[in-house]
N, C-alpha and C. Protein backbone atom coordinates (compact mmCIF):
# COMPACT_ATOMS: atom_id res chain seq x y z
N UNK A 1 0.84 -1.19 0.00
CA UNK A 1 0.00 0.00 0.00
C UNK A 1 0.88 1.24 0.00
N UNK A 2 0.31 2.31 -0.33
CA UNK A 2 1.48 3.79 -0.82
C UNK A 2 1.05 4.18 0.91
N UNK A 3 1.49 5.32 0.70
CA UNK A 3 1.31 6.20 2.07
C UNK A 3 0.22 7.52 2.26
N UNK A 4 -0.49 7.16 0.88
CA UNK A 4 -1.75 7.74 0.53
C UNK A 4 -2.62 7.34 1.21
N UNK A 5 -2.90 5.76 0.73
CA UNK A 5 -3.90 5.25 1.59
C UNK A 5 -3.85 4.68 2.81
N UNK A 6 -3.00 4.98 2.87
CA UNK A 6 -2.57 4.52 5.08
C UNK A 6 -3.28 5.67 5.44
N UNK A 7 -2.76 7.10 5.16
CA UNK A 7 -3.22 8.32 5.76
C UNK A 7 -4.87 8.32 5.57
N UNK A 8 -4.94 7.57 4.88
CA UNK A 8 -6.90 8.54 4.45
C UNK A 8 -7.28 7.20 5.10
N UNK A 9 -7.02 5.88 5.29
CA UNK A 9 -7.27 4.78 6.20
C UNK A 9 -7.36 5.32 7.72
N UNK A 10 -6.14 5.91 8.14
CA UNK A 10 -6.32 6.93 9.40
C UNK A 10 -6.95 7.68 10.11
N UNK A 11 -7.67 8.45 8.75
CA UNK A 11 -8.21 9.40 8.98
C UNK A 11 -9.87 9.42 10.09
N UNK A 12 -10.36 9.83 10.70
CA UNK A 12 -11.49 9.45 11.24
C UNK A 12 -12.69 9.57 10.40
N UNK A 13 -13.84 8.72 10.42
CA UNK A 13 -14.81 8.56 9.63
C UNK A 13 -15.74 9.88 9.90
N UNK A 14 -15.58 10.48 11.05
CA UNK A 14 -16.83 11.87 10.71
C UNK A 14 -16.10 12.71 11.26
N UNK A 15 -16.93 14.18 10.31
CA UNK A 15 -16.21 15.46 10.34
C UNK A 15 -16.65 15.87 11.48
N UNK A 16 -17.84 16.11 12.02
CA UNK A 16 -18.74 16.98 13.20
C UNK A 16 -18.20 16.43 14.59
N UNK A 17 -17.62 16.58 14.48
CA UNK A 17 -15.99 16.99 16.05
C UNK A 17 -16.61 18.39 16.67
N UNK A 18 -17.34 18.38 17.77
CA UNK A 18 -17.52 19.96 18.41
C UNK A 18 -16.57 19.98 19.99
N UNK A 19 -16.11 20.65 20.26
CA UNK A 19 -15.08 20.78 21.29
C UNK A 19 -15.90 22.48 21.69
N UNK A 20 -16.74 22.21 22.47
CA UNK A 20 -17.06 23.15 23.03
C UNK A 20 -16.82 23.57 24.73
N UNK A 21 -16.05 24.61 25.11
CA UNK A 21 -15.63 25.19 26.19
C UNK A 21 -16.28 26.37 26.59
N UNK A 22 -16.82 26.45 28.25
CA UNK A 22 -17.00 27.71 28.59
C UNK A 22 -16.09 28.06 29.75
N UNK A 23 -15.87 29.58 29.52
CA UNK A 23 -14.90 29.59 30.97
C UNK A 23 -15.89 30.92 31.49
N UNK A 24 -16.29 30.96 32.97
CA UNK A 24 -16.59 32.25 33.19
C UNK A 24 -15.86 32.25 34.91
N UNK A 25 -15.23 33.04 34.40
CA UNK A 25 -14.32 33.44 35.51
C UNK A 25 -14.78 35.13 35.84
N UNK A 26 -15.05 35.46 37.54
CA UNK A 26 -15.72 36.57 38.30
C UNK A 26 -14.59 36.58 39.30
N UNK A 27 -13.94 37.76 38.71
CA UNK A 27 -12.89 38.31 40.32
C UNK A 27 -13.53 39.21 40.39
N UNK A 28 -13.36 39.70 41.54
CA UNK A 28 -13.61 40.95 42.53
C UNK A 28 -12.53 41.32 43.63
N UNK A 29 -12.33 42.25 43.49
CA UNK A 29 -11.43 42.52 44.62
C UNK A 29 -11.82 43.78 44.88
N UNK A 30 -12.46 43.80 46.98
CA UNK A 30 -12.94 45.07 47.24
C UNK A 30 -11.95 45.25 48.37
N UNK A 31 -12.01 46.85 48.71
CA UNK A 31 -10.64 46.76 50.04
C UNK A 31 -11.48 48.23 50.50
N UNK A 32 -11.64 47.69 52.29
CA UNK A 32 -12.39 48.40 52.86
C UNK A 32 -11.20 49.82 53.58
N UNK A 33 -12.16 50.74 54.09
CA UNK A 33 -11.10 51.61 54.64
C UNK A 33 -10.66 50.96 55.88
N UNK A 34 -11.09 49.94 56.47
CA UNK A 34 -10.79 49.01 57.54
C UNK A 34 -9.48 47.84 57.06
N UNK A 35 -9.41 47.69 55.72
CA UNK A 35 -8.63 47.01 55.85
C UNK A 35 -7.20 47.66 55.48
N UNK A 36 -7.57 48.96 55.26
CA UNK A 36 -5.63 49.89 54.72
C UNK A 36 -5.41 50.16 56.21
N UNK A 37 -6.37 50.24 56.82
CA UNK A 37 -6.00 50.93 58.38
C UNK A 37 -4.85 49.59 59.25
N UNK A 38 -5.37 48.44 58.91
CA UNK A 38 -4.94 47.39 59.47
C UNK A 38 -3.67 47.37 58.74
N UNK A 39 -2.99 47.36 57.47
CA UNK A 39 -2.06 46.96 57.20
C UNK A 39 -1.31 48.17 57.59
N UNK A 40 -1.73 49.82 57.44
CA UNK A 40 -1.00 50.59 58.01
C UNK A 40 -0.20 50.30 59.43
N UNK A 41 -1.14 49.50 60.17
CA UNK A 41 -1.00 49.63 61.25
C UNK A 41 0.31 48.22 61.75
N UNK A 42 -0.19 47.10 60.87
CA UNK A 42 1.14 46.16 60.81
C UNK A 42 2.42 46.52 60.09
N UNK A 43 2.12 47.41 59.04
CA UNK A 43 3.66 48.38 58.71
C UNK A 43 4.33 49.12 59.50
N UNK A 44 3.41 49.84 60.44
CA UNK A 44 4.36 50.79 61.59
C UNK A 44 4.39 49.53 62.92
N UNK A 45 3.84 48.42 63.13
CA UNK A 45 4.23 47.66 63.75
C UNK A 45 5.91 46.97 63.43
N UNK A 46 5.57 46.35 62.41
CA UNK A 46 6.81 45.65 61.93
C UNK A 46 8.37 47.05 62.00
N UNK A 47 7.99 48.10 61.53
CA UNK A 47 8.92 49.16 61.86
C UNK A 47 9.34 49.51 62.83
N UNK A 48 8.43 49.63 64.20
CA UNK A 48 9.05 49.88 65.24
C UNK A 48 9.75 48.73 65.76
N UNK A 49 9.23 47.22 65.56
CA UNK A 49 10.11 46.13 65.60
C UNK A 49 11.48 46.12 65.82
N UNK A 50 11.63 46.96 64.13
CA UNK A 50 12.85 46.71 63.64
C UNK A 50 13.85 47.45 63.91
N UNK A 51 13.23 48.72 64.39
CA UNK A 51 14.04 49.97 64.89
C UNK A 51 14.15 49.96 66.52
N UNK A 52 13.47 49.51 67.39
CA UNK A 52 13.71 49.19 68.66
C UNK A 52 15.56 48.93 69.14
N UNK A 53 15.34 47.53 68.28
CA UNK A 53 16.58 46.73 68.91
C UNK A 53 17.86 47.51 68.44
N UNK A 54 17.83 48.26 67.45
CA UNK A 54 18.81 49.14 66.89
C UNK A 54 19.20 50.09 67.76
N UNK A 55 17.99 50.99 68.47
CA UNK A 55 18.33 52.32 69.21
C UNK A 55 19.29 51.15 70.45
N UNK A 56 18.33 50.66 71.17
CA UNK A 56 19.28 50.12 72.35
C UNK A 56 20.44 49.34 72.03
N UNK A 57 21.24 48.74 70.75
CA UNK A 57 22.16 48.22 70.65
C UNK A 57 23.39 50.09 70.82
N UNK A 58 22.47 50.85 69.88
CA UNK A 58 23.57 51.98 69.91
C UNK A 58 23.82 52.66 71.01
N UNK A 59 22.85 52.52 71.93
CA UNK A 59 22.75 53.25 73.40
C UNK A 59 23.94 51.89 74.25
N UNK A 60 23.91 51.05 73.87
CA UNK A 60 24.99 50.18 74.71
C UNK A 60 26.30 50.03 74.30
N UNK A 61 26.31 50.35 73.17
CA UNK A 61 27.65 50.48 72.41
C UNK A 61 28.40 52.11 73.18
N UNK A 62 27.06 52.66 73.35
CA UNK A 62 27.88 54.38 73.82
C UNK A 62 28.14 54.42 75.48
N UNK A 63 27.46 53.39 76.04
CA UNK A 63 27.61 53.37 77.77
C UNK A 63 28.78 52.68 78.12
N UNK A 64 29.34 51.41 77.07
CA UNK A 64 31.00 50.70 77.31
C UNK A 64 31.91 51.43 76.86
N UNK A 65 31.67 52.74 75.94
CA UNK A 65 32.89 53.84 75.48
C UNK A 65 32.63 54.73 76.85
């Protein structure tokens, strides 16, 4: 046999193939004045954190000079 009729032997017997997809995708993203207040408020948290241990390392560094 050629390689004609292998391929069209191959081929599938019906055309009406439907591949139908729906996508419905709904974001929302709402942000209350309650919730900037809160992260404000864990930003100057985490800051004073970080700045605490700093002042008193430099205040002990200046009391052994």
């Amino acid at each position: 046999m050629s390689k004609e009729n292998q391929e069209s032997k191959s081929l599938p017997s019906t055309n009406q193939n439907k591949n139908t997809v729906r996508v419905n995708n709904n974001f929302s993203l709402t942000i209350n004045l309650g919730d900037s207040l809160n992260l404000l408020a864990l930003i100057g948290g985490i800051y004073l954190i970080r700045t605490i241990p700093k002042i008193r390392k430099q205040k002990r560094k200046q009391e052994k000079m």
